[in-house]
Protein backbone atom coordinates (compact mmCIF):
# COMPACT_ATOMS: atom_id res chain seq x y z
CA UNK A 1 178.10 -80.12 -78.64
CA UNK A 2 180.47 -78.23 -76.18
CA UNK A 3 179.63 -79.10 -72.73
CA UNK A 4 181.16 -78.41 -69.55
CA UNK A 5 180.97 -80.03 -66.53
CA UNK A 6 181.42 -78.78 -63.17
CA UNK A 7 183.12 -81.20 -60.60
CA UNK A 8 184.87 -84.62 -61.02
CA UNK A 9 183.55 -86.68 -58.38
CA UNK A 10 181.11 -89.63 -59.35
CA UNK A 11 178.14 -88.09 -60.60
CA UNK A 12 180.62 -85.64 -62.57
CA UNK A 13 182.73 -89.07 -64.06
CA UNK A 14 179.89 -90.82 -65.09
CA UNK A 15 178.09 -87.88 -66.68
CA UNK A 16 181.66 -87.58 -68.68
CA UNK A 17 181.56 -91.23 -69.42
CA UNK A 18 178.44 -91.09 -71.21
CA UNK A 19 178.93 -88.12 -73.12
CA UNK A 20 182.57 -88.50 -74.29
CA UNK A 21 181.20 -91.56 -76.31
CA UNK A 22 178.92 -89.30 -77.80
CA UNK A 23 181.47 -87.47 -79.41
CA UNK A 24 181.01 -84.62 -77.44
CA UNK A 25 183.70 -81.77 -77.18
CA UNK A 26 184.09 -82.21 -72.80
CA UNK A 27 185.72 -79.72 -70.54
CA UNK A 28 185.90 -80.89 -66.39
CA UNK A 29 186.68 -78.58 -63.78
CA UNK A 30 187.58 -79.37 -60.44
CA UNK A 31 189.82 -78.27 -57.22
CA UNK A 32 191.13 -81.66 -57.54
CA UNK A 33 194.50 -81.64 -59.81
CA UNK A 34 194.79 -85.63 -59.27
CA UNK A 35 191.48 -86.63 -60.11
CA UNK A 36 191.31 -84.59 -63.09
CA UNK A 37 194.36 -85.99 -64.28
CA UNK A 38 192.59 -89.47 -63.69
CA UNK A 39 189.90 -88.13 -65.32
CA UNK A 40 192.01 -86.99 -68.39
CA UNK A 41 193.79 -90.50 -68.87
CA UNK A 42 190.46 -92.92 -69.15
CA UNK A 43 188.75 -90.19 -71.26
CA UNK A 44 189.14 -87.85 -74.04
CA UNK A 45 188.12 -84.33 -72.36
CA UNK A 46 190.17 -81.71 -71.02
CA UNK A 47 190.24 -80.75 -67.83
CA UNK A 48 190.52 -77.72 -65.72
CA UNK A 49 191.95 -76.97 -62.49
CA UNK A 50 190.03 -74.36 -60.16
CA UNK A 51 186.95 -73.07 -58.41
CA UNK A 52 183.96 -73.25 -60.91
CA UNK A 53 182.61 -70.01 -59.33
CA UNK A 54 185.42 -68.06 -60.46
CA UNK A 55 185.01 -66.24 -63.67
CA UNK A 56 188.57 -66.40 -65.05
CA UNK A 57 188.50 -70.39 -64.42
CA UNK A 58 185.09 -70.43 -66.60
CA UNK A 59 186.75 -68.55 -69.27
CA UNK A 60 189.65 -71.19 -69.50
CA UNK A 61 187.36 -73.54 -69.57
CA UNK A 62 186.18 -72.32 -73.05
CA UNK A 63 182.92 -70.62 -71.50
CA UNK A 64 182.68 -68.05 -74.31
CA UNK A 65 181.10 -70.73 -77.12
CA UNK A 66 179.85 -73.55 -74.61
CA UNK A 67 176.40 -74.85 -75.20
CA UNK A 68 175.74 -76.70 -72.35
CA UNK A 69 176.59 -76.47 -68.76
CA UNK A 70 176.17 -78.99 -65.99
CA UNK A 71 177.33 -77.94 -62.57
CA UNK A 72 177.56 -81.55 -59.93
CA UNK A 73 180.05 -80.03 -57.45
CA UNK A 74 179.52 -81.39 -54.70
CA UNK A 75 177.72 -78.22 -53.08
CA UNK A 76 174.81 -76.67 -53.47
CA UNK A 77 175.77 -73.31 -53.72
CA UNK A 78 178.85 -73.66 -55.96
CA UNK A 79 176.57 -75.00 -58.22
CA UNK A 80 173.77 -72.17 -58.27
CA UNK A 81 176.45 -69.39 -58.23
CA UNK A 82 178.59 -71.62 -60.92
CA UNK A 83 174.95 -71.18 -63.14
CA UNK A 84 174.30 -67.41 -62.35
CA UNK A 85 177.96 -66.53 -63.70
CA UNK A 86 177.17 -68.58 -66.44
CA UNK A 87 174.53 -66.70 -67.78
CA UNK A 88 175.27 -63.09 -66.46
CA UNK A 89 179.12 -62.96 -68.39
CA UNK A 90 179.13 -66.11 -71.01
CA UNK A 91 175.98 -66.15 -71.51
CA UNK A 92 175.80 -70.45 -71.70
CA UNK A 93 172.47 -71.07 -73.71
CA UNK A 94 171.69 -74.01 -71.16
CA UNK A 95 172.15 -74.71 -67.80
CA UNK A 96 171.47 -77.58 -65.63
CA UNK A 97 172.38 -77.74 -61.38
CA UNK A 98 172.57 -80.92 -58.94
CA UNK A 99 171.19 -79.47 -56.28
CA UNK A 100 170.19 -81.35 -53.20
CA UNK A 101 168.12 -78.96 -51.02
CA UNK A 102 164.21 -79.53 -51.10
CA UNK A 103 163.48 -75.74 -50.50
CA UNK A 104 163.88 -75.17 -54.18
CA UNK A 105 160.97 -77.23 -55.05
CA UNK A 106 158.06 -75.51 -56.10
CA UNK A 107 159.19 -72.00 -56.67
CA UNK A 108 160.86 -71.43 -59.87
CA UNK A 109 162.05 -67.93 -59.22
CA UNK A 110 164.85 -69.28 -57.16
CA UNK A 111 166.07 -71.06 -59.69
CA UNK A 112 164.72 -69.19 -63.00
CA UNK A 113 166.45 -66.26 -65.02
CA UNK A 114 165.34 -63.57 -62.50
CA UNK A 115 167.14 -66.29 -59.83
CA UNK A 116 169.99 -68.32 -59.93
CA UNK A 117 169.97 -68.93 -64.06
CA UNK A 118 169.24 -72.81 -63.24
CA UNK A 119 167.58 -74.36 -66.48
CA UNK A 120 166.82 -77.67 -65.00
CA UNK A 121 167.83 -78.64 -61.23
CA UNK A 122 168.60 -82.26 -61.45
CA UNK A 123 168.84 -84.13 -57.92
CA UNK A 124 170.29 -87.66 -57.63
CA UNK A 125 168.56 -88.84 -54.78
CA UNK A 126 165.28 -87.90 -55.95
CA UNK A 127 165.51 -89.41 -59.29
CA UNK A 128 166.49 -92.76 -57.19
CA UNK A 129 163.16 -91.98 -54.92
CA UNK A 130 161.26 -92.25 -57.95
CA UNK A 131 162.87 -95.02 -60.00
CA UNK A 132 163.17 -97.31 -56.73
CA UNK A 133 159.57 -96.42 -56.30
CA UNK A 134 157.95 -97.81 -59.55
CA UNK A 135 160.37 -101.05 -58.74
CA UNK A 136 157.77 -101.23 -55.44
CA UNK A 137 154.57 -100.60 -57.21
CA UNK A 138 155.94 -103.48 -60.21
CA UNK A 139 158.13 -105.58 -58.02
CA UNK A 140 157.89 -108.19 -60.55
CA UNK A 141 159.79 -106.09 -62.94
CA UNK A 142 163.95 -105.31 -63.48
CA UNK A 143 163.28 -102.03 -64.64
CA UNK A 144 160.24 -99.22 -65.53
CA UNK A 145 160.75 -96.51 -67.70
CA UNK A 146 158.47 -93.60 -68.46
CA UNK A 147 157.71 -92.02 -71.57
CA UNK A 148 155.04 -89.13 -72.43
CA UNK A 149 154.52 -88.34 -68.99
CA UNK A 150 153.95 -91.75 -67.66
CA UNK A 151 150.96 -92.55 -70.28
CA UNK A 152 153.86 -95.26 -71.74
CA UNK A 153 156.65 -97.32 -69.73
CA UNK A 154 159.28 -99.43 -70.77
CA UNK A 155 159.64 -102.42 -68.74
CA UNK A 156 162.21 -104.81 -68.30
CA UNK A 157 161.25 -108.24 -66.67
CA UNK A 158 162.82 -111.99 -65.98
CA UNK A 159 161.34 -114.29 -68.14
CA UNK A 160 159.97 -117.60 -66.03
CA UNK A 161 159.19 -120.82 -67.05
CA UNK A 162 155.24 -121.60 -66.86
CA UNK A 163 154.71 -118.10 -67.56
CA UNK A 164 151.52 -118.08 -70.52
CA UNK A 165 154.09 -117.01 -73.59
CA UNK A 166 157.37 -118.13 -71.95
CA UNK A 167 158.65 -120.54 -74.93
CA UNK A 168 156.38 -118.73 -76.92
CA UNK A 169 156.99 -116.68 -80.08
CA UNK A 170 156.29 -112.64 -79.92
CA UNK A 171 154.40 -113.62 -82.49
CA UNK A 172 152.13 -115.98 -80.87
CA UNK A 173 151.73 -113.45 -78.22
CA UNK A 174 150.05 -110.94 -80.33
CA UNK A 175 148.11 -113.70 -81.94
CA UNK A 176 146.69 -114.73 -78.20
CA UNK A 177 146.40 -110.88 -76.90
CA UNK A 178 145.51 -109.34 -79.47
CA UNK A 179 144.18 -106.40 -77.56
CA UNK A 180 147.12 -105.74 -75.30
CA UNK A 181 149.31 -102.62 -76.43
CA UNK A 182 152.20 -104.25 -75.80
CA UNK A 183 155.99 -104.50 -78.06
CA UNK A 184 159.04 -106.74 -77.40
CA UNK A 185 162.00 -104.45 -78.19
CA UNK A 186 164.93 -106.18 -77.32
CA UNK A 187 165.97 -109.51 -75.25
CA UNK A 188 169.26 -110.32 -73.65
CA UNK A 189 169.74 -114.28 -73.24
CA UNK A 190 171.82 -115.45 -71.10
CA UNK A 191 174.67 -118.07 -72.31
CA UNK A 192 177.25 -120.24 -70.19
CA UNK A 193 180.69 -118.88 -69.82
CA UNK A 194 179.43 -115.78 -71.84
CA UNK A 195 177.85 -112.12 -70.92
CA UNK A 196 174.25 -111.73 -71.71
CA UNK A 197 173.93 -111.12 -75.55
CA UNK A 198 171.44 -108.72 -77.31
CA UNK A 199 168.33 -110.84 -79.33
CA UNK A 200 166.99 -108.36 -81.86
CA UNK A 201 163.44 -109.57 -82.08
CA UNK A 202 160.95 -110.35 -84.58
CA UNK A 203 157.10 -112.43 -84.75
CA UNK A 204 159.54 -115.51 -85.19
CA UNK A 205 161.51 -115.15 -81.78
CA UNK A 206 161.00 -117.30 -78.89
CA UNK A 207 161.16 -116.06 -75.47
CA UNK A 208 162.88 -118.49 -73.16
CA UNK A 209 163.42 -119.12 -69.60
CA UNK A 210 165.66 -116.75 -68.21
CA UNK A 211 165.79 -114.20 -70.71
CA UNK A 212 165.51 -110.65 -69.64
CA UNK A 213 162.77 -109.07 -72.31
CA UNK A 214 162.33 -105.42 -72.46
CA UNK A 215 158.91 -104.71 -73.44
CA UNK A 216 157.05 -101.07 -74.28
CA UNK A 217 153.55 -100.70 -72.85
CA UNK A 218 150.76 -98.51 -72.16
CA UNK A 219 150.55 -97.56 -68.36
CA UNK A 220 146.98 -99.63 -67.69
CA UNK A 221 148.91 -102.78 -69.52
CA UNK A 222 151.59 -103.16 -67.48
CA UNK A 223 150.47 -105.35 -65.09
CA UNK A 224 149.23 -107.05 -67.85
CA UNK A 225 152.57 -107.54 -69.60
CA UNK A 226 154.26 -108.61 -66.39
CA UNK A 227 151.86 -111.55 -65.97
CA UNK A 228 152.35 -113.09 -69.43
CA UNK A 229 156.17 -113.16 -69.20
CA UNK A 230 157.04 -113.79 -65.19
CA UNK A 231 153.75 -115.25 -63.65
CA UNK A 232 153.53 -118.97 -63.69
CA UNK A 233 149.41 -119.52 -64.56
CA UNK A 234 147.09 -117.70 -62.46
CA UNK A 235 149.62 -116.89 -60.04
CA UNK A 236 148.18 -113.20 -58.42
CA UNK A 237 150.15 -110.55 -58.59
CA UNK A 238 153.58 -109.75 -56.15
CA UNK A 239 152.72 -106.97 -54.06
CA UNK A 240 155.22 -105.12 -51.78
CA UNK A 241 154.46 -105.00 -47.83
CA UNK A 242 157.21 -105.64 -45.90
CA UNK A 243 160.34 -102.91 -46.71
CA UNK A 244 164.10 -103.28 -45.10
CA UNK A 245 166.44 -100.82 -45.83
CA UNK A 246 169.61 -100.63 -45.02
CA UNK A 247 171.54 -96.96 -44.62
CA UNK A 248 169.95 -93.72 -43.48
CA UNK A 249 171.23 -91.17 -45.67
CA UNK A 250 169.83 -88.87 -47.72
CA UNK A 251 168.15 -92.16 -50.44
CA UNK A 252 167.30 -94.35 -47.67
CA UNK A 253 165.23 -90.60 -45.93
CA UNK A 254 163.92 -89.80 -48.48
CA UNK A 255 162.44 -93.09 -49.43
CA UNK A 256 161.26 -94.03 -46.26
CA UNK A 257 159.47 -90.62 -45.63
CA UNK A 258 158.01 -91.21 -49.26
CA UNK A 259 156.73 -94.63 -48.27
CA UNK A 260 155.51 -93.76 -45.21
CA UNK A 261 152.53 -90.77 -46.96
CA UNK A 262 151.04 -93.92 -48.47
CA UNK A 263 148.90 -94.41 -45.25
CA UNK A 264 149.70 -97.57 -43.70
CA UNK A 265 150.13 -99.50 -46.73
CA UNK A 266 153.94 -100.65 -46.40
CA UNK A 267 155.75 -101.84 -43.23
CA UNK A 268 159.43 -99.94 -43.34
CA UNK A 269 162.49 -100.66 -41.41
CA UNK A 270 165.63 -98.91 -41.42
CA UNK A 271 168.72 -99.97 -40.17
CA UNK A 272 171.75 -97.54 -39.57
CA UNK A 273 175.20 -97.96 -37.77
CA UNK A 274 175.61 -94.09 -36.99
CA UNK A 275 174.04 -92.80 -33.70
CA UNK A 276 173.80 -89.48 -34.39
CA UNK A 277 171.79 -90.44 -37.63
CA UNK A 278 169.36 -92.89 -36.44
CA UNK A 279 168.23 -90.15 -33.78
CA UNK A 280 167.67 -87.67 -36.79
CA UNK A 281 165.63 -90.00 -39.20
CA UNK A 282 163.31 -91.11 -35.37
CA UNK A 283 162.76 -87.24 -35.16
CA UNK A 284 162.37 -86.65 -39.21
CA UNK A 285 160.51 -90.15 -39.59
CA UNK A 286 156.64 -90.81 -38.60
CA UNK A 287 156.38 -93.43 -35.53
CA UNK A 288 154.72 -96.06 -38.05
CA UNK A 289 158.67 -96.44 -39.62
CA UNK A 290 160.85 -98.38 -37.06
CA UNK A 291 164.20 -96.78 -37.01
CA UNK A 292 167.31 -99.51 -36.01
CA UNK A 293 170.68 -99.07 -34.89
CA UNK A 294 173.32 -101.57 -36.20
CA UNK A 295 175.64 -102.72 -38.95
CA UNK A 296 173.41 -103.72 -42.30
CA UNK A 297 175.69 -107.02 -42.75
CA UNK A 298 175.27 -108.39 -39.13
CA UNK A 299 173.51 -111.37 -39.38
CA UNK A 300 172.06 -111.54 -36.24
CA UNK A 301 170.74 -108.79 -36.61
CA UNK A 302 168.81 -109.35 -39.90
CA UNK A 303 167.61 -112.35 -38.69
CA UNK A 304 165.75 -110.87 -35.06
CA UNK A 305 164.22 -108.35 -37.71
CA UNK A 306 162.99 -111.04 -39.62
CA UNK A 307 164.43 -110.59 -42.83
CA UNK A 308 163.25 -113.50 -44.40
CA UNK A 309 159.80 -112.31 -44.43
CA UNK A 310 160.60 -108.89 -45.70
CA UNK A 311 159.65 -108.60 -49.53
CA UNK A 312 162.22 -106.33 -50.74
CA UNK A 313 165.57 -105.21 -49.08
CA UNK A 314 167.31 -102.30 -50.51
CA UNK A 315 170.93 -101.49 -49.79
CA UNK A 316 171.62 -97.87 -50.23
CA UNK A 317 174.36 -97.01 -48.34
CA UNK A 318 177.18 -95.29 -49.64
CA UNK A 319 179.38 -98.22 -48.66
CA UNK A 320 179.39 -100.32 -52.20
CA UNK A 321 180.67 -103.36 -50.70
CA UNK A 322 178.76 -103.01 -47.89
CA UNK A 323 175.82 -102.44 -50.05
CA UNK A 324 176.51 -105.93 -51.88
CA UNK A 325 177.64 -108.11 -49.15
CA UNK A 326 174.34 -107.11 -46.76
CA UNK A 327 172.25 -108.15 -49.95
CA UNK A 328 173.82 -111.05 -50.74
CA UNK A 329 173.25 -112.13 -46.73
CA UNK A 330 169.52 -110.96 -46.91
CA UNK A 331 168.54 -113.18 -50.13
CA UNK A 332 170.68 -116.13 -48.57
CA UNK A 333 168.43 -115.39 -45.28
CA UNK A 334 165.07 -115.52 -47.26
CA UNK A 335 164.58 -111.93 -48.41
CA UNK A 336 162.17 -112.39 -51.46
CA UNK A 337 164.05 -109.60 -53.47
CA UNK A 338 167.18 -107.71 -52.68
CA UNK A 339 168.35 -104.17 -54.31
CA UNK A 340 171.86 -102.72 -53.86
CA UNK A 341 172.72 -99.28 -54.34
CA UNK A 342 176.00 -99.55 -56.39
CA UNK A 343 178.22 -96.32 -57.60
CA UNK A 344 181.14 -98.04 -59.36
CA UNK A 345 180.00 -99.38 -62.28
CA UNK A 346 182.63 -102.47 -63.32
CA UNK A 347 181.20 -103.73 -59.75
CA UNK A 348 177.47 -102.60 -61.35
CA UNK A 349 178.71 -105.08 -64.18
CA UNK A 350 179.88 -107.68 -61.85
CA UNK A 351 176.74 -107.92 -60.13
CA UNK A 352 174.42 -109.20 -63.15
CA UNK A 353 173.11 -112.38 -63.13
CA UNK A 354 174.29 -113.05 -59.21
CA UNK A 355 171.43 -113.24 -56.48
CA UNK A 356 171.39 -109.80 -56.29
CA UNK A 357 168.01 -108.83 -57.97
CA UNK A 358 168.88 -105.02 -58.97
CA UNK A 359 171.95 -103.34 -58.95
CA UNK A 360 171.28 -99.80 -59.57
CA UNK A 361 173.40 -97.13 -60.26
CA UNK A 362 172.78 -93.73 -58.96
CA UNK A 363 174.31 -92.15 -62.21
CA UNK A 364 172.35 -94.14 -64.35
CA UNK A 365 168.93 -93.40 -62.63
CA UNK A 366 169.41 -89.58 -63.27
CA UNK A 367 171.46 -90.10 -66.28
CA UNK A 368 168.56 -89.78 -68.78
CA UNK A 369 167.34 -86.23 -67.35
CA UNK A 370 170.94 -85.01 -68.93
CA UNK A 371 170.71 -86.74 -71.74
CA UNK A 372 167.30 -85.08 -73.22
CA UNK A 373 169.21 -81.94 -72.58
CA UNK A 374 172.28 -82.98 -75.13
CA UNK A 375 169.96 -85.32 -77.95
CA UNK A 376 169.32 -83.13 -81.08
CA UNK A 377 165.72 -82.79 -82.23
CA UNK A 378 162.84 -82.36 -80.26
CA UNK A 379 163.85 -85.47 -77.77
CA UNK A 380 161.23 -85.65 -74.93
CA UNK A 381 162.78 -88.33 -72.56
CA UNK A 382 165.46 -90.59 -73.10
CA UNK A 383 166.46 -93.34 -70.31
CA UNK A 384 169.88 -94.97 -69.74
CA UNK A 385 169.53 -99.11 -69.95
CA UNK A 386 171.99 -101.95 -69.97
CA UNK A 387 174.16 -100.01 -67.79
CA UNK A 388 174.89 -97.28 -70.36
CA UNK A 389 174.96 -99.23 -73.45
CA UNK A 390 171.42 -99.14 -74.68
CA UNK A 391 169.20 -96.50 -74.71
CA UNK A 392 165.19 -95.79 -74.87
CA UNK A 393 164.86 -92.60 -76.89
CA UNK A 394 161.41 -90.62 -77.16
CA UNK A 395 161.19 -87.98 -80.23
CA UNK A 396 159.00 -86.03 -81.64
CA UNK A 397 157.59 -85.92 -85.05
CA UNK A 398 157.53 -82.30 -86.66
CA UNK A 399 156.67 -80.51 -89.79
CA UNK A 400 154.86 -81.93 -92.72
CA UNK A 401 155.60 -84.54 -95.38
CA UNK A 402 157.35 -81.89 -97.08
CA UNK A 403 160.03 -81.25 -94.32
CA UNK A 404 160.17 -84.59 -92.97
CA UNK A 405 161.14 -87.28 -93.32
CA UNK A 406 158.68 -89.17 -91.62
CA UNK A 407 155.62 -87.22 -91.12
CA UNK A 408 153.14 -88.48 -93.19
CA UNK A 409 154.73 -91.82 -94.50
CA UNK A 410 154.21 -95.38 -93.42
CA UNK A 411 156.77 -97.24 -90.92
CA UNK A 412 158.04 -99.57 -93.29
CA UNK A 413 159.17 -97.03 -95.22
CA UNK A 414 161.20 -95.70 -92.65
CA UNK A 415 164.98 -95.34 -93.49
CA UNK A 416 165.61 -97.23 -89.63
CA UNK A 417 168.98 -98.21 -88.83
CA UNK A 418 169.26 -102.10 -88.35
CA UNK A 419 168.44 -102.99 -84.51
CA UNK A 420 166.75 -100.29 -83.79
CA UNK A 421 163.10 -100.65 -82.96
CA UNK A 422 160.09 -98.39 -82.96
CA UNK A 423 158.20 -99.62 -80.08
CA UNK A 424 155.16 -97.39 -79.61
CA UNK A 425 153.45 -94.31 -80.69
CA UNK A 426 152.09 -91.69 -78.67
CA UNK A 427 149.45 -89.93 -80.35
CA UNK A 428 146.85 -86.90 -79.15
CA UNK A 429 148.98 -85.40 -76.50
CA UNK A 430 149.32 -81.67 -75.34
CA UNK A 431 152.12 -79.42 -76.41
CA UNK A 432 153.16 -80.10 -72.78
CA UNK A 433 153.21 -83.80 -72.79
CA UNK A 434 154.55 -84.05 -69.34
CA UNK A 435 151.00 -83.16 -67.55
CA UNK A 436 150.44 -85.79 -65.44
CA UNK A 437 147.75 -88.71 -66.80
CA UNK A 438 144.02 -88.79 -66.84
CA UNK A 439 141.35 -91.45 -67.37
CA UNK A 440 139.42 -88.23 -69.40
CA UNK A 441 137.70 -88.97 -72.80
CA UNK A 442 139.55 -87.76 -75.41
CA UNK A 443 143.00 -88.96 -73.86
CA UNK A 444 146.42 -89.33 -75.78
CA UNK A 445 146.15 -93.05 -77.92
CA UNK A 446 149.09 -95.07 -77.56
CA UNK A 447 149.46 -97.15 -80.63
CA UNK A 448 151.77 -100.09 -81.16
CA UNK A 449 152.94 -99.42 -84.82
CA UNK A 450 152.19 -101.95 -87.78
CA UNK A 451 153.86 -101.83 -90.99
CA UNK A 452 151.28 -99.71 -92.34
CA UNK A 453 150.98 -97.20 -89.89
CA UNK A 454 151.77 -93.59 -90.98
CA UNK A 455 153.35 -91.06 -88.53
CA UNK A 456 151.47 -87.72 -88.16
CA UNK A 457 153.01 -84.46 -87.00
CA UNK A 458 153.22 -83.88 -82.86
CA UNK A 459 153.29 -88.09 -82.56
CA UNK A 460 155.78 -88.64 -79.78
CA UNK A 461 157.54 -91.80 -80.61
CA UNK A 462 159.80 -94.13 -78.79
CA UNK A 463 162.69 -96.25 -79.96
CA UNK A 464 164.45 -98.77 -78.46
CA UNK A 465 168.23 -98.68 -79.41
CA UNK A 466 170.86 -101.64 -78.85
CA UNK A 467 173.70 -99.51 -79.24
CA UNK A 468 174.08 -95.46 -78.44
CA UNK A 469 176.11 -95.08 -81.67
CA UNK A 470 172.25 -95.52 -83.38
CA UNK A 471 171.25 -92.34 -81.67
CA UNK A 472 172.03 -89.83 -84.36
CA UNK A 473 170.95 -91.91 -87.08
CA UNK A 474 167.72 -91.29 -85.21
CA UNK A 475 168.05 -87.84 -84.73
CA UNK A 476 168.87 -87.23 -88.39
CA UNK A 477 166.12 -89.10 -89.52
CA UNK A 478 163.43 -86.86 -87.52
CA UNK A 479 165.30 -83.87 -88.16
CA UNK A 480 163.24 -80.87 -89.69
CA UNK A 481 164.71 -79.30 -92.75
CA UNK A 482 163.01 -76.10 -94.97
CA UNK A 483 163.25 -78.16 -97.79
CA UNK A 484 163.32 -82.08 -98.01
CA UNK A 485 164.18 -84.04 -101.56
């Protein structure tokens, strides 16, 4: 696919990061001459220097026969005009905007064809809003995923010892819950003097202390599958009360005004160094959230607020260091789980397996809304894991057993790449599978595959794949042809 991608700063360079390995044919533009020559060193794209507004600079950029364009600049309405040029002269079949403003929300005519020519806005902070806010309602958990509009999540948790099927086999866990829609995909085990290394799992694999399990569930499970792998015996469930965060900007405003609509339930803090910033989030805020001026790694400071009774601190400045050392200081001061907010990802990497709970990456988080936009097929949702390595992929079976190659034939005779897993089937839902979830009779079935099971046309599937070099394998496989032999 030709792509092009407007602006080089971090959203832009990790967008080009994940795509280049793809094998994609990449084109950057920027203002900045230096950074695209940066760019143009650690990656094979091209770059080009000039205002992404401008007509002639699209055309250089090879705007004629691109497929796909993504416009991250870092304003708003470079982006949006970027988009309407787009369409009016090149006539770019897709294209997606960052745009932070809130006053597009709700009204697609700004952004539609008869608008701005914006296929899909995509907004950082947002997607962070709602990823950091499943990781409140399932504190227990490293990660939650959502497939088929939330009906399914993947969910990545700690395994503890004296937890019911820690030291346990998957298969013994099917064998003692045998009505919990629930699949181990994939575990990563942690070894001395090594990075954690991928298990691939079967009814024979033991889960042990300490290893991080990703596991695909129905929504109403979840809980469920959390307290078989983390909770030590009838240990209730965590629940989130007390909130810290640290940095006012536009995550930590977001956030906290999110919280704060849940009437009462949570207890927020927020601590900020600027001024000038803490007097606009006490005037944007409710009264309930306590705004604080002062610096996030003061220790003083985190201890008068009583940070060792908070439940979970988040770090989401725009300060990376600042972002790990105030964690770091907050779990060392009692904090009963930490987040930091980390952009550069070889500090991302150093992070794992240190006190720090989550380190999340703001690319990452909003990574996957691009991504469904590039994946051949009829992808639904795919989701960025392992800090870019793996992925969670959720297709869609078409035609008939005549034009497919899986419609209408049994799992295990699947032509599946090695490693890659079929977690879950979605089966039942809408055209649009993204309406939101009901408890109504005659919902969508989610149905952890056997052997035996035999796909049907319209089930939404979702994979779990070790490596993203599996991805087109995938793609082939559910690929739609007039004629199949």
């Amino acid at each position: 696919m030709k792509i092009i991608i407007l602006g080089a700063g971090r959203v832009g360079q990790s967008v080009a990061d994940s795509l280049v390995s793809e094998r994609n044919d990449i084109t950057v533009i920027d203002t900045d001459a230096a950074r695209l020559r940066d760019l143009e060193s650690r990656f094979d794209l091209r770059g080009v220097v000039g205002n992404g507004i401008e007509p002639a600079v699209l055309a250089e950029a090879g705007a004629q026969d691109t497929d796909l364009l993504i416009a991250c600049a870092a304003r708003d309405e470079t982006n949006l005009v970027c988009c309407k040029v787009a369409q009016l002269l090149f006539r770019i079949p897709t294209r997606i905007a960052r745009v932070r403003s809130r006053g597009f929300e709700g009204d697609g005519r700004l952004a539609g064809p008869e608008g701005f020519g914006v296929d899909r806005i995509i907004c950082p902070e947002e997607s962070l809003t709602r990823y950091i806010g499943k990781l409140i309602e399932y504190p227990e958990a490293l990660q939650v995923r959502e497939f088929a509009g939330g009906r399914a999540c993947l969910v990545a948790v700690r395994a503890r010892a004296g937890a019911p099927m820690v030291s346990h086999s998957i298969g013994e866990l099917r064998d003692s819950h045998p009505d919990l829609s629930v699949r181990v995909v994939a575990i990563y085990r942690r070894f001395p003097e090594e990075p954690d290394r991928f298990i691939a799992c079967d009814g024979g694999t033991r889960i042990e202390p300490g290893d991080e399990v990703f596991m695909l569930a129905a929504r109403e499970h979840i809980q469920d599958v959390l307290a078989v792998v983390h909770r030590r015996g009838s240990q209730p469930a965590q629940q989130v009360r007390r909130i810290m965060i640290a940095g006012g900007g536009r995550v930590g405003l977001r956030l906290a005004r999110q919280l704060a609509q849940a009437g009462g339930r949570f207890h927020v803090k927020i601590i900020e160094e600027s001024h000038a910033l803490c007097v606009e989030l006490a005037a944007a805020l409710p009264s309930e959230v306590l705004v604080l001026q002062g610096d996030t790694t003061d220790e003083d400071l985190l201890g008068q607020e009583s940070v060792q009774d908070v439940d979970l601190f988040l770090a989401l400045t725009e300060d990376d260091e600042d972002n790990i050392m105030s964690c770091l200081l907050a779990k060392r001061m009692g904090a009963r789980r930490v987040l930091a907010l980390i952009n550069r990802r070889s500090y991302a990497d150093l992070m794992h397996g240190t006190q720090i709970d989550i380190a999340l990456s703001p690319a990452q988080a909003m990574l996957g809304e691009l991504l469904a936009y590039v994946r051949q097929g009829d992808v639904q949702a795919v989701h960025s894991l392992r800090r870019g390595v793996a992925e969670a992929l959720e297709i869609v079976a078409r035609g008939d057993r005549k034009s497919s190659r899986v419609v209408g034939r049994r799992v295990n005779e699947l032509q599946l790449p090695r490693d890659v897993h079929m977690g879950l089937i979605v089966r039942g839902l809408p055209e649009s599978p993204h309406t939101a979830p009901t408890d109504a009779p005659g919902e969508p079935q989610v149905i952890i595959p056997r052997s035996t099971t035999v796909i049907e046309s319209n089930d939404h599937v979702v994979f779990f794949l070790p490596h993203k070099r599996l991805v087109r394998d995938v793609e082939k496989l559910f690929r739609v042809s007039a004629t199949f032999f």
